[in-house]
Each structure stands twice: as C-alpha cells, then as structure tokens.
N, C-alpha and C. Protein backbone atom coordinates (compact mmCIF):
# COMPACT_ATOMS: atom_id res chain seq x y z
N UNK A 1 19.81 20.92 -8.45
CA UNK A 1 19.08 21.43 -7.29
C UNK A 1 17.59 21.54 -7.61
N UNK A 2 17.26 22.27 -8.78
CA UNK A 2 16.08 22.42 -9.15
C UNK A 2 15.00 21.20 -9.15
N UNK A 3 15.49 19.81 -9.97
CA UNK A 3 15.18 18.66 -9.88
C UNK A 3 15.26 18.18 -8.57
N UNK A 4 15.69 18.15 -7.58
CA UNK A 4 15.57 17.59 -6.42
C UNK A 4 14.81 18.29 -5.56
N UNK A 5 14.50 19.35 -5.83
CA UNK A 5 13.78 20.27 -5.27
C UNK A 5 12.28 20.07 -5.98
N UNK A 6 11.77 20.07 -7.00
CA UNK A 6 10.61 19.34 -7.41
C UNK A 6 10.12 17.98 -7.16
N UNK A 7 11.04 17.26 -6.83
CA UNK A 7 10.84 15.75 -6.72
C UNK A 7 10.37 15.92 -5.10
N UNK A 8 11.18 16.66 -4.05
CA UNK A 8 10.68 16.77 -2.38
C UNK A 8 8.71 17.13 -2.74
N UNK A 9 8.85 18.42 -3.32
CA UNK A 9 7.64 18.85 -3.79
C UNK A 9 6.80 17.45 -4.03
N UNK A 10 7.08 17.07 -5.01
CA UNK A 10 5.86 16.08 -5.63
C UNK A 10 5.88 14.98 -4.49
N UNK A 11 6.78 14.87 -3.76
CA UNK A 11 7.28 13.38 -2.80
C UNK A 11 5.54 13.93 -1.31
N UNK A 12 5.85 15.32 -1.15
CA UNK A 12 4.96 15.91 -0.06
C UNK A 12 3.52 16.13 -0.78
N UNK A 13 3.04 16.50 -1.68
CA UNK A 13 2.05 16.47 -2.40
C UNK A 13 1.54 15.24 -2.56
N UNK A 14 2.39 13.60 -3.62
CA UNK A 14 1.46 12.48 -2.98
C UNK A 14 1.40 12.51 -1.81
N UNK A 15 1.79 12.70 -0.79
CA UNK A 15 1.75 11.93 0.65
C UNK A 15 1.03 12.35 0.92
N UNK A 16 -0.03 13.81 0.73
CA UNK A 16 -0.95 14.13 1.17
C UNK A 16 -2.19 13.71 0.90
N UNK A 17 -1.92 14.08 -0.66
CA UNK A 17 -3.16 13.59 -1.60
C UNK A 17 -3.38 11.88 -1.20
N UNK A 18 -2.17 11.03 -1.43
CA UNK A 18 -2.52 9.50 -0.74
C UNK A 18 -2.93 9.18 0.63
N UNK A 19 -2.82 10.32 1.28
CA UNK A 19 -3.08 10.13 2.75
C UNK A 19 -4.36 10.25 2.62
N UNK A 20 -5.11 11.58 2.06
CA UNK A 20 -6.55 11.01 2.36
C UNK A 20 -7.22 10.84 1.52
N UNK A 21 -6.73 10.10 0.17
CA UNK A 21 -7.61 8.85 -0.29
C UNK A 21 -7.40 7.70 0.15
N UNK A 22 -6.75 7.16 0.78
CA UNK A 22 -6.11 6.25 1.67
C UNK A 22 -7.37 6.28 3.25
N UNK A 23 -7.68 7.38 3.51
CA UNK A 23 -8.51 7.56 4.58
C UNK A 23 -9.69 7.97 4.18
N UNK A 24 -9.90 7.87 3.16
CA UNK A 24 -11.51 7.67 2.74
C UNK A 24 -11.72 6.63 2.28
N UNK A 25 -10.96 5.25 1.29
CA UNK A 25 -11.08 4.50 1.43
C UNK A 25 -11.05 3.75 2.16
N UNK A 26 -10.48 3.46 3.71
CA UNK A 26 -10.16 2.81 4.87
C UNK A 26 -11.36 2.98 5.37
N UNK A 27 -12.05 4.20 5.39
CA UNK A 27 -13.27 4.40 6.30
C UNK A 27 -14.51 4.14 5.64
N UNK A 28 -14.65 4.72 4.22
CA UNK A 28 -16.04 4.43 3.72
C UNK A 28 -16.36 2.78 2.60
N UNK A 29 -15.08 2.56 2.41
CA UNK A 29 -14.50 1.67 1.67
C UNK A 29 -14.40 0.44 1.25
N UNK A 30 -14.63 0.31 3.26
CA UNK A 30 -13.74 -1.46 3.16
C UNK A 30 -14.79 -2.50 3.90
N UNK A 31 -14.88 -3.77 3.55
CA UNK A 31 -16.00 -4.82 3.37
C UNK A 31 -15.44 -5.59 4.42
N UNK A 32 -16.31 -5.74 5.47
CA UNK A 32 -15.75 -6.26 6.85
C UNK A 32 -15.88 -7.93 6.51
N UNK A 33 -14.66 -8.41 7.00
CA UNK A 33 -14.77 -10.05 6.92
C UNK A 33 -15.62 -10.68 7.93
N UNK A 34 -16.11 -10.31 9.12
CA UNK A 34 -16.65 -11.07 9.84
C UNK A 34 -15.42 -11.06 11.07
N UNK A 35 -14.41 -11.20 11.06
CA UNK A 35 -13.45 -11.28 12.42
C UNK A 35 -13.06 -9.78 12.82
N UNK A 36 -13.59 -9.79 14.11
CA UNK A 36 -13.42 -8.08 14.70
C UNK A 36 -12.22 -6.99 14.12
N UNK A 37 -12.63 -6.35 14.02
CA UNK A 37 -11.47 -4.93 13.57
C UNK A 37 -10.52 -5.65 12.42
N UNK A 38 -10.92 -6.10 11.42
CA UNK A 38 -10.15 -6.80 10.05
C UNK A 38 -11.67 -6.85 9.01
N UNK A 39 -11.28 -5.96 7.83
CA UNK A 39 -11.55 -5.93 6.81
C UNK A 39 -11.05 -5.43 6.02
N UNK A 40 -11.62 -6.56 4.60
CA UNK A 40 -11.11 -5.90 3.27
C UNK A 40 -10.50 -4.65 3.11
N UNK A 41 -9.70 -3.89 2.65
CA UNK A 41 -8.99 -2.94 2.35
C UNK A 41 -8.89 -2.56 1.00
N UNK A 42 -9.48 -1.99 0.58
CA UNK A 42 -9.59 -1.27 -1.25
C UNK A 42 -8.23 -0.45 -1.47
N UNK A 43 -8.31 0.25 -0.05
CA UNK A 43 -7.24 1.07 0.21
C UNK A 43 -5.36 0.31 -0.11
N UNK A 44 -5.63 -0.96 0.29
CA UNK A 44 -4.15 -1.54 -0.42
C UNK A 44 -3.84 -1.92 -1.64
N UNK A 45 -5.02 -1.97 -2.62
CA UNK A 45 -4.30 -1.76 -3.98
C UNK A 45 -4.18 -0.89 -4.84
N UNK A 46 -5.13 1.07 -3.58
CA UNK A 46 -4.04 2.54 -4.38
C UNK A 46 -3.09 2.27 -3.70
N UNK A 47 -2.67 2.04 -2.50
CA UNK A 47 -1.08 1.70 -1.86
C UNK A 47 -0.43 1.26 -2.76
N UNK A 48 -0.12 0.06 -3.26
CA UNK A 48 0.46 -0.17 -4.70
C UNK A 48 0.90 0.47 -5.90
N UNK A 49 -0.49 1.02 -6.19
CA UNK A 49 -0.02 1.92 -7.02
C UNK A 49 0.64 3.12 -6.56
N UNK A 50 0.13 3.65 -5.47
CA UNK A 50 1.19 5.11 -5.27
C UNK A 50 2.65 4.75 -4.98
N UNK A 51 2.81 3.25 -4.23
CA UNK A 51 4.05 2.87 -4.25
C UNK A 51 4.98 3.20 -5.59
N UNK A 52 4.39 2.13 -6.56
CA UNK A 52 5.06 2.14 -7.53
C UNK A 52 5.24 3.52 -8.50
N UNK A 53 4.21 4.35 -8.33
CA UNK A 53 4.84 5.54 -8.79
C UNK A 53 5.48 6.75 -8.00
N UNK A 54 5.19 6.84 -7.03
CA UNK A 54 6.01 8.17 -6.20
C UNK A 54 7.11 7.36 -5.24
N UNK A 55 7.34 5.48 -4.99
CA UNK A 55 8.35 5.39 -4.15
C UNK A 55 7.85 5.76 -2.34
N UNK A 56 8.86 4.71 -1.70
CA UNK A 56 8.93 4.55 -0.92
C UNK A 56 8.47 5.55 0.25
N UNK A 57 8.96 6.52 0.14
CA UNK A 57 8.66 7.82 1.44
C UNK A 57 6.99 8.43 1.28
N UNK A 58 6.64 8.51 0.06
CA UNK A 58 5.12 8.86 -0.14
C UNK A 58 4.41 8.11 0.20
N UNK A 59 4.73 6.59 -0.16
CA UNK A 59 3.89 5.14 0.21
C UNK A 59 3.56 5.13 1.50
N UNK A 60 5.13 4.95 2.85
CA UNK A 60 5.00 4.86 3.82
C UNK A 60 4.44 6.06 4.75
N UNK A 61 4.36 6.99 4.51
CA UNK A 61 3.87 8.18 5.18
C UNK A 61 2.51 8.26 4.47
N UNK A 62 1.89 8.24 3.53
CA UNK A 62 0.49 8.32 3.32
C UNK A 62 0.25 6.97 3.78
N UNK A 63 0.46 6.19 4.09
CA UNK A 63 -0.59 4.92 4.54
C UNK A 63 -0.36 5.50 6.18
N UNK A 64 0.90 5.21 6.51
CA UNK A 64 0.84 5.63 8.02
C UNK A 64 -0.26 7.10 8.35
N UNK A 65 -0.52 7.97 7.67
CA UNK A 65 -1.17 8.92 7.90
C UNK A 65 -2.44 8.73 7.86
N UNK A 66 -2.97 8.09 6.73
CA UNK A 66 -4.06 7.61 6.32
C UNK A 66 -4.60 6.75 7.24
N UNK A 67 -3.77 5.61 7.74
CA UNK A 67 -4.40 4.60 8.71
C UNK A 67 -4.69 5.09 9.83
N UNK A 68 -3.76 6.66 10.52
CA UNK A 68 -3.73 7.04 11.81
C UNK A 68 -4.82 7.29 12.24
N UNK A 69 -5.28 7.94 10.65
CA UNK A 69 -6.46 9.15 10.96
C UNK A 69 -7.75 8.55 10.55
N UNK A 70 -7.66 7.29 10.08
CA UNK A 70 -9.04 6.52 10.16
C UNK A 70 -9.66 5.78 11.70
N UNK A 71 -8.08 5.52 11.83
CA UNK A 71 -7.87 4.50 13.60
C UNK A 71 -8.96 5.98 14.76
N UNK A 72 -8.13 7.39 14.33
CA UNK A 72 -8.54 7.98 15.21
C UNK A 72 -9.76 8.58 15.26
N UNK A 73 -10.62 8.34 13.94
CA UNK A 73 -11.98 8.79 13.58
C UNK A 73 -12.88 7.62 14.16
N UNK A 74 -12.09 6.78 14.01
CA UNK A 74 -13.10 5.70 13.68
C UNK A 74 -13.14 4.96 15.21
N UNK A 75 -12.26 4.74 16.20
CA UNK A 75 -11.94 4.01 17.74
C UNK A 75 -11.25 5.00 18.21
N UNK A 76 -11.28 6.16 18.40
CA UNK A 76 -10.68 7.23 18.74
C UNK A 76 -9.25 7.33 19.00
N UNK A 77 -8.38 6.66 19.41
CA UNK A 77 -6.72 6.90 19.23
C UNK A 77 -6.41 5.53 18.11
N UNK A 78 -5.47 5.86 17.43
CA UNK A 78 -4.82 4.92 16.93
C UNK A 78 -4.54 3.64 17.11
N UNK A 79 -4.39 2.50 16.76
CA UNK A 79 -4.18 0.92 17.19
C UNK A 79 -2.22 1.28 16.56
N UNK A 80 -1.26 1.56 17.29
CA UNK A 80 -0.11 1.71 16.53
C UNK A 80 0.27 0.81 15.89
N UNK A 81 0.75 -0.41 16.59
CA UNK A 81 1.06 -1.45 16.35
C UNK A 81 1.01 -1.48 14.07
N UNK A 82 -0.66 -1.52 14.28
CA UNK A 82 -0.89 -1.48 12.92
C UNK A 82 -0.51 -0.77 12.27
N UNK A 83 -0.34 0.66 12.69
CA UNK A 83 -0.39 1.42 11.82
C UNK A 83 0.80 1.48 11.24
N UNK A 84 1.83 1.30 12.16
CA UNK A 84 3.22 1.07 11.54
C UNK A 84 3.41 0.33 10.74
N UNK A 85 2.77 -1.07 10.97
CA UNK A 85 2.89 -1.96 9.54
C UNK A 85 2.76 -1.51 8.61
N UNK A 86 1.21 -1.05 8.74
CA UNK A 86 1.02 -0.75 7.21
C UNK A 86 2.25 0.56 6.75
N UNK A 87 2.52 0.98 7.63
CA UNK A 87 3.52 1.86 6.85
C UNK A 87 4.85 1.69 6.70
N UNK A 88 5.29 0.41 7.12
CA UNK A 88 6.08 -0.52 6.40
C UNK A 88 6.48 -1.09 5.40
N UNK A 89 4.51 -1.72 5.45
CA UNK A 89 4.28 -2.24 4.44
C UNK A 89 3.93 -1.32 2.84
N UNK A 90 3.93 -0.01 3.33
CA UNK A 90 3.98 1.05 2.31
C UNK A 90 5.44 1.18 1.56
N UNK A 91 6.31 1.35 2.65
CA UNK A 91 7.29 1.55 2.07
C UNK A 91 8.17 0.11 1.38
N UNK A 92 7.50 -0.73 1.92
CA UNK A 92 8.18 -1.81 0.82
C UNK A 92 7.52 -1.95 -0.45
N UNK A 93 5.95 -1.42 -0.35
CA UNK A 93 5.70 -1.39 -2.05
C UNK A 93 5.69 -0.21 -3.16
N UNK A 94 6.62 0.70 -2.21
CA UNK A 94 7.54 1.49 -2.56
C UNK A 94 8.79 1.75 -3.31
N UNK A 95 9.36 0.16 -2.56
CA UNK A 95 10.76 -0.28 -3.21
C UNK A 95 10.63 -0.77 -4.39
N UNK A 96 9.07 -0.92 -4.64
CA UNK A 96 9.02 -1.81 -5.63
C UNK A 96 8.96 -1.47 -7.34
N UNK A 97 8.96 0.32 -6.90
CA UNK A 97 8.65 1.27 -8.14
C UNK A 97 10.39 0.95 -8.74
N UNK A 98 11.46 0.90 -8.73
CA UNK A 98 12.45 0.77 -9.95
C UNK A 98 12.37 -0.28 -10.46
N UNK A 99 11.98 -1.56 -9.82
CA UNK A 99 11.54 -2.64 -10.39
C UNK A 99 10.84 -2.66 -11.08
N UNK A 100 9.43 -2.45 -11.43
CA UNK A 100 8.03 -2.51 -11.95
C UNK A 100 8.64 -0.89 -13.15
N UNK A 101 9.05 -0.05 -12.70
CA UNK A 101 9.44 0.67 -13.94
C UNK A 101 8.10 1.67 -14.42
N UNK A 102 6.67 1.50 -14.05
CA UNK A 102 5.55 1.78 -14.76
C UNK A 102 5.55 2.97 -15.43
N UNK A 103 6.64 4.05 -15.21
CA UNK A 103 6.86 4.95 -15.45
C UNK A 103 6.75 5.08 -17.32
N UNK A 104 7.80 3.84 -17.57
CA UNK A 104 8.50 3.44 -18.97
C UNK A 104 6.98 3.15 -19.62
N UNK A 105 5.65 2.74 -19.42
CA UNK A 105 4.79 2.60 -20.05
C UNK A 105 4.55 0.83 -20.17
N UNK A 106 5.63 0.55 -19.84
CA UNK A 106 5.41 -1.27 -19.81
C UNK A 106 5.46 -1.94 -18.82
N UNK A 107 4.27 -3.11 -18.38
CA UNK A 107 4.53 -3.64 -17.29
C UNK A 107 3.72 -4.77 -18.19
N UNK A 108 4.92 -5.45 -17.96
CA UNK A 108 4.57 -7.07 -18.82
C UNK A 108 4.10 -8.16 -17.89
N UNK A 109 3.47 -9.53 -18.08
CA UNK A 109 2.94 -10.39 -17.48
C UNK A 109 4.43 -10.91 -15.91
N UNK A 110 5.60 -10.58 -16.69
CA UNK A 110 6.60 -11.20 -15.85
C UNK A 110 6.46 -10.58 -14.32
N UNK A 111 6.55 -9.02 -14.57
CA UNK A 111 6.44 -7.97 -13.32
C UNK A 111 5.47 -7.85 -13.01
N UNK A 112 3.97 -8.34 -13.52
CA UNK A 112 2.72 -8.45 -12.33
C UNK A 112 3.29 -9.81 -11.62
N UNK A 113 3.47 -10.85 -12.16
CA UNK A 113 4.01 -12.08 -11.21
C UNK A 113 4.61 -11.60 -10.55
N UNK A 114 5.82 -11.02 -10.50
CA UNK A 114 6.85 -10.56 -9.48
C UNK A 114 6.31 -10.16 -8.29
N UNK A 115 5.52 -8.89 -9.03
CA UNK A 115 5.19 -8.04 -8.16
C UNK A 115 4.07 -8.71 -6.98
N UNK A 116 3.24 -9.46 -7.93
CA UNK A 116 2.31 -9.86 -7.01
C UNK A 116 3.01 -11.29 -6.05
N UNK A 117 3.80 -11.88 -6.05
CA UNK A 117 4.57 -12.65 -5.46
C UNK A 117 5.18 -11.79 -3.83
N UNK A 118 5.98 -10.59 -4.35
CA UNK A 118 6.20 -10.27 -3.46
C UNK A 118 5.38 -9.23 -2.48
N UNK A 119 4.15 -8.59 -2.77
CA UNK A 119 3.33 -8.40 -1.93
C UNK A 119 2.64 -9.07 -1.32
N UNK A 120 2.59 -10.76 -1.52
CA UNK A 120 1.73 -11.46 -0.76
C UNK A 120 2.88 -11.80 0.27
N UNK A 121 4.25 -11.90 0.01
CA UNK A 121 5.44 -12.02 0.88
C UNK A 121 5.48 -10.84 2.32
N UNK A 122 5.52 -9.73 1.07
CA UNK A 122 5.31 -8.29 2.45
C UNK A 122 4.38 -8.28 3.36
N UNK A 123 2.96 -8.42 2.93
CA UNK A 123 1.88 -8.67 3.78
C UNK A 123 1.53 -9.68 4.69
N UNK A 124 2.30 -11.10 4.01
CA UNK A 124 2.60 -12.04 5.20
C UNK A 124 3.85 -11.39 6.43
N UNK A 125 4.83 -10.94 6.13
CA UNK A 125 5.81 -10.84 7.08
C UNK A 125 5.04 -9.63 8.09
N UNK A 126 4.25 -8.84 7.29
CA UNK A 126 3.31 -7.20 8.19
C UNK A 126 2.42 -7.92 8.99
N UNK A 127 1.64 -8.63 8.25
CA UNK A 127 0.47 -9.14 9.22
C UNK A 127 0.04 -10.43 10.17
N UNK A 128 0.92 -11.16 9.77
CA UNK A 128 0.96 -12.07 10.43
C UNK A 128 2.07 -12.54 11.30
N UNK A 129 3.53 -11.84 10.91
CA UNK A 129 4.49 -11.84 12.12
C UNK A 129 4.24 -10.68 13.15
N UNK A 130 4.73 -9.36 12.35
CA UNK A 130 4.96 -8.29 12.77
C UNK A 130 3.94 -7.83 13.26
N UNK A 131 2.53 -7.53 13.03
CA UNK A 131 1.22 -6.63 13.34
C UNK A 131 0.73 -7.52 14.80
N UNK A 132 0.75 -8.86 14.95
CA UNK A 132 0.36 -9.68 15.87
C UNK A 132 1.55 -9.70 17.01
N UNK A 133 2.52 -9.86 16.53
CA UNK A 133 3.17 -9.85 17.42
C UNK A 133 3.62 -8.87 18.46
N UNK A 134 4.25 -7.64 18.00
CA UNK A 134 3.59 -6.64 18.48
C UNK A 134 2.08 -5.72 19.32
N UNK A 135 1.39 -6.55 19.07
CA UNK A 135 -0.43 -6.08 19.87
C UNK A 135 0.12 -7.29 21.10
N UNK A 136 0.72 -8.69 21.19
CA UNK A 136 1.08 -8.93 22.26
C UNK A 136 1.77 -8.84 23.06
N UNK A 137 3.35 -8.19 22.41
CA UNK A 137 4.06 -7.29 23.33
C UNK A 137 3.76 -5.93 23.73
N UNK A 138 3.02 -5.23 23.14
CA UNK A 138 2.42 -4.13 23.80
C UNK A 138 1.46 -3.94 24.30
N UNK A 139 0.31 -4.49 23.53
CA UNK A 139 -0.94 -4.21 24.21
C UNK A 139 -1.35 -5.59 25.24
N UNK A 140 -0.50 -6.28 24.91
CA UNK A 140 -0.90 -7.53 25.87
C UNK A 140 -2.56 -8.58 25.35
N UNK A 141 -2.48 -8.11 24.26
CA UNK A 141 -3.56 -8.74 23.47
C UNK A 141 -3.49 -10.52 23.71
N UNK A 142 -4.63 -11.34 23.60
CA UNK A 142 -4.46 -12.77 23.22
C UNK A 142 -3.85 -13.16 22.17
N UNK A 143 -2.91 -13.87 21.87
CA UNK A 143 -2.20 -14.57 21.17
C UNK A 143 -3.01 -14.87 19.88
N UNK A 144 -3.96 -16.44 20.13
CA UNK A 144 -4.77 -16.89 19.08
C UNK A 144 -5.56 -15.53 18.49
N UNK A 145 -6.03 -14.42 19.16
CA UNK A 145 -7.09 -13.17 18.78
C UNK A 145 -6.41 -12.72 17.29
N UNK A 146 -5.30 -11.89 18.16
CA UNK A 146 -4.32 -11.21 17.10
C UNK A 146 -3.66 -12.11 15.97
N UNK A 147 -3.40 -13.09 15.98
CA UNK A 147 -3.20 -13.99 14.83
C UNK A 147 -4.02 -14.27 14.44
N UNK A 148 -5.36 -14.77 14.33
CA UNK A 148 -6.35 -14.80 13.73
C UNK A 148 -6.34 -13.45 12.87
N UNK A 149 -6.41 -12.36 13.67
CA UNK A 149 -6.72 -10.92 12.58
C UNK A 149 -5.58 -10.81 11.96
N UNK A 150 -4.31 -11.40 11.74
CA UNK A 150 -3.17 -11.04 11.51
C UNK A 150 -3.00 -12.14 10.04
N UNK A 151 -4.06 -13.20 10.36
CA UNK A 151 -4.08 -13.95 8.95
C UNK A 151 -5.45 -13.53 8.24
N UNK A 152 -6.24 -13.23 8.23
CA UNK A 152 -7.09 -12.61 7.90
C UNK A 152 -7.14 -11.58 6.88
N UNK A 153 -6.46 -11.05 7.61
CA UNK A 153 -5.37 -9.42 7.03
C UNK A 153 -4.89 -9.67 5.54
N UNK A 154 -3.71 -10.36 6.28
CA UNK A 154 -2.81 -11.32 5.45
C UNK A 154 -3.70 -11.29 3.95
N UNK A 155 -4.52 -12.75 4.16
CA UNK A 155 -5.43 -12.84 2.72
C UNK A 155 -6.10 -11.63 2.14
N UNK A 156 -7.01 -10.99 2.85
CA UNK A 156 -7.45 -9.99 2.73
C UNK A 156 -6.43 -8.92 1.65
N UNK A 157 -5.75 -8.20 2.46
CA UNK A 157 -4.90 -7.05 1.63
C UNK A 157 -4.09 -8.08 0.14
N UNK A 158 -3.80 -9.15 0.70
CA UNK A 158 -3.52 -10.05 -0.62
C UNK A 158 -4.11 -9.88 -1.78
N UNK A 159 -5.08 -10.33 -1.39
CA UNK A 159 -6.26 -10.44 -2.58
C UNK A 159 -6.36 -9.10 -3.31
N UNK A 160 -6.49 -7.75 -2.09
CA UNK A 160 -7.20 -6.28 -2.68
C UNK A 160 -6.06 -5.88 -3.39
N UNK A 161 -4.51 -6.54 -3.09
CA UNK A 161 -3.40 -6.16 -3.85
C UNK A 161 -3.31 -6.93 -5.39
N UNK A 162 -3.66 -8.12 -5.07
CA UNK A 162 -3.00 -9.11 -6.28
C UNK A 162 -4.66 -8.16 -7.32
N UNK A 163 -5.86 -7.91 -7.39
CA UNK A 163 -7.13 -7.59 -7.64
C UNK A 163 -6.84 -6.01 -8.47
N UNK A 164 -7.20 -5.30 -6.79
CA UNK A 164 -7.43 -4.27 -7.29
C UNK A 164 -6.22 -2.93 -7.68
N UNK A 165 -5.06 -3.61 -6.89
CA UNK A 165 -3.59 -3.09 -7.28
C UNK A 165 -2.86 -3.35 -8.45
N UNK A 166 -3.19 -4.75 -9.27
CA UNK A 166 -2.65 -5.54 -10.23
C UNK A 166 -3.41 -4.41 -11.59
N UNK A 167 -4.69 -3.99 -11.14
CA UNK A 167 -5.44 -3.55 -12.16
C UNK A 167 -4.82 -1.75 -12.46
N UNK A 168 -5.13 -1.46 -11.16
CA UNK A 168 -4.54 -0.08 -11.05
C UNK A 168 -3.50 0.15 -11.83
N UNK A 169 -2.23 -0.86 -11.62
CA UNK A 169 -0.62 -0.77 -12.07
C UNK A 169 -0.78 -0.80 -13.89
N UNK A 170 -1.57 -2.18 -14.11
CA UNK A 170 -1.84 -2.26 -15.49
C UNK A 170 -2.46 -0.66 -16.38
N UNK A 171 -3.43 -0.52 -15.51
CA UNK A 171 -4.23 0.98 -16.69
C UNK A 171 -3.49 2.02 -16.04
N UNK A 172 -2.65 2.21 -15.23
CA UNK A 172 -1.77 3.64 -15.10
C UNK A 172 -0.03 3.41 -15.95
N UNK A 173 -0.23 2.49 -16.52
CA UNK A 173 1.14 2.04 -17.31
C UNK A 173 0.79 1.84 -18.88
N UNK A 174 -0.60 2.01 -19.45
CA UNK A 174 -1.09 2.35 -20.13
C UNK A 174 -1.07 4.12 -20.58
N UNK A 175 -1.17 4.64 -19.46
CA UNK A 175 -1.39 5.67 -19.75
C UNK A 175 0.11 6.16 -20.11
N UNK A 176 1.33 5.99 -19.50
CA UNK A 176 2.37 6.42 -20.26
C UNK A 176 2.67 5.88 -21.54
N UNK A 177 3.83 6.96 -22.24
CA UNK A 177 4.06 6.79 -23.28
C UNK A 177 5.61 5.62 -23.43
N UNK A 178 5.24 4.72 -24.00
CA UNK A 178 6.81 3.70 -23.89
C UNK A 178 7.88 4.16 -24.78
N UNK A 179 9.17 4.34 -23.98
CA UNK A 179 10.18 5.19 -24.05
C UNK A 179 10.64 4.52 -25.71
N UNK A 180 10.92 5.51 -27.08
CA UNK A 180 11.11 4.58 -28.38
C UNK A 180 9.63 4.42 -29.20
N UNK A 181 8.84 5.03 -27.99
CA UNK A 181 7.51 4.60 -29.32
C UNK A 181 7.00 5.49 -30.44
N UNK A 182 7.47 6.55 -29.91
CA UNK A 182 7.01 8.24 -30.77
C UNK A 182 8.33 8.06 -31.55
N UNK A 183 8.23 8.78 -32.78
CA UNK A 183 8.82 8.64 -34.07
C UNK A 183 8.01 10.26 -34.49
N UNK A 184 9.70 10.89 -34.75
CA UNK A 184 9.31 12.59 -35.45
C UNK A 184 8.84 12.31 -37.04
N UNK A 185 7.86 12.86 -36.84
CA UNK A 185 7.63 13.19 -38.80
C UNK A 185 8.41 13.72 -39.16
N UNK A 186 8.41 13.92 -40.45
CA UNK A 186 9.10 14.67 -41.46
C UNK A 186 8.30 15.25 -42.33
C-alpha cells in the first residue's frame, strides 16, 4: 500500500512539475518554422525524458496540461484537436520507459535506435494522421493547410526528439547507478 501510495504521489508531482516546464518551454522556447502556428518544440525532447522516467500517465497529462495552457495564454482557448495528440503522443513515450529501462543506469546505442525509431513512428501517426485529420473533422479546417502543419510538426518534434531527447535520456542514465556496479568493502 505504502509503495503504491508514493508512486500516485510522485505520478501527480511530475505531472505538475512537467506541466509547467512543458509550458514554459512551449511558450518562451520554441523556434518558429515559418508555416503558421508550427514550431520547433524543445518542449518534446523533456517529453521524452519525463516519459521514460515517470511513464505514461505523467507524460500524457503534463503535455496535455502544458499544451492547454500555452494554447490558452498564447490564442486564448485551446486548439484541442492538438492538444490531445500531443497527449497521446505523451503517453506513448511513456510506454516507452520499461523498454529504455534508464532507471538501471544503462541505455546502450541499441535503445537510442529503438527509441528514436519509434518516436519518429509516434509523431508521424500524431501529426500527420491524427492532429490534421481531426482540425478537418472538427474545425472544418483546409485539408492541404492542416497537413502541411501536420508534416512540419512531424519533422520538427522528430528532430527536437531524436536531438534534444536522445541527449536528455543519455546524461539522466548517467546519473544512475547500474544495478551490480557498487561492490561492499571489507
């Protein structure tokens, strides 16, 4: 009980703390590409990392929170559509923490490939099926518009993942200790 009861704790604590570094990077952060309402995102490779260490429910609720409350600072209500992705797309790089392990102190050349393989997978299926498609069933957006920003995206969070997430994962897997490495004196 006790353990599951610390883990809710720490699960609500990232989500907060990632929510608004997540929304200070989104807002003060990110390097506009040139195609309306799509830029760079710094903010998706701490996504990554908070994925891989707190899991799925912290990932997807601090990005969804984070994105809400940039959408609503920044164009005054939310763009949903997106915001759900990305908090989709949170919680799939969420799933990705028993895999990647970073906990154990090792993340070898094999599981950045992996990893970075399948976030350019997630972010294609978020941004260029799901995020576009959606702004035309709801908002009734242009077709070519929203796919344009929806590949854009795409590369974009790619890059800030395969970059600045790849780096993050590496020096916070450093910092643990690898399980077998400490040896008691005598």
């Amino acid at each position: 009980m006790q353990n599951k009861q610390s883990n809710s704790i720490r699960t609500v604590v990232a989500t907060g703390i990632g929510a608004a570094v997540i929304f200070v990077l989104m807002k003060f952060v990110a390097i506009p590409t040139g195609v309306p309402n799509t830029q760079v995102n710094v903010a998706m490779g701490f996504l990554a990392l908070l994925g891989a260490i707190f899991g799925p429910v912290a990932a997807g609720l601090a990005v969804f929170i984070g994105h809400a409350l940039n959408d609503f600072v920044t164009y005054g209500s939310p763009w949903w559509t997106w915001v759900i992705v990305d908090g989709l797309i949170g919680v799939a790089f969420g799933l990705a923490k028993n895999r990647l392990k970073i906990e154990n102190g090792v993340l070898g050349t094999a599981k950045l490939v992996w990893f970075n393989i399948y976030q350019i997978i997630v972010n294609f299926i978020g941004w260029v099926l799901l995020a576009p498609t959606g702004d035309i069933i709801i908002y009734h957006e242009p077709a070519n518009k929203v796919y344009l920003q929806g590949v854009i995206t795409w590369i974009a969070d790619s890059i800030s993942v395969a970059i600045i997430g790849t780096i993050l994962l590496v020096l916070y897997a450093r910092t643990r200790t690898q399980r077998g490495s400490l040896t008691k004196e005598r």
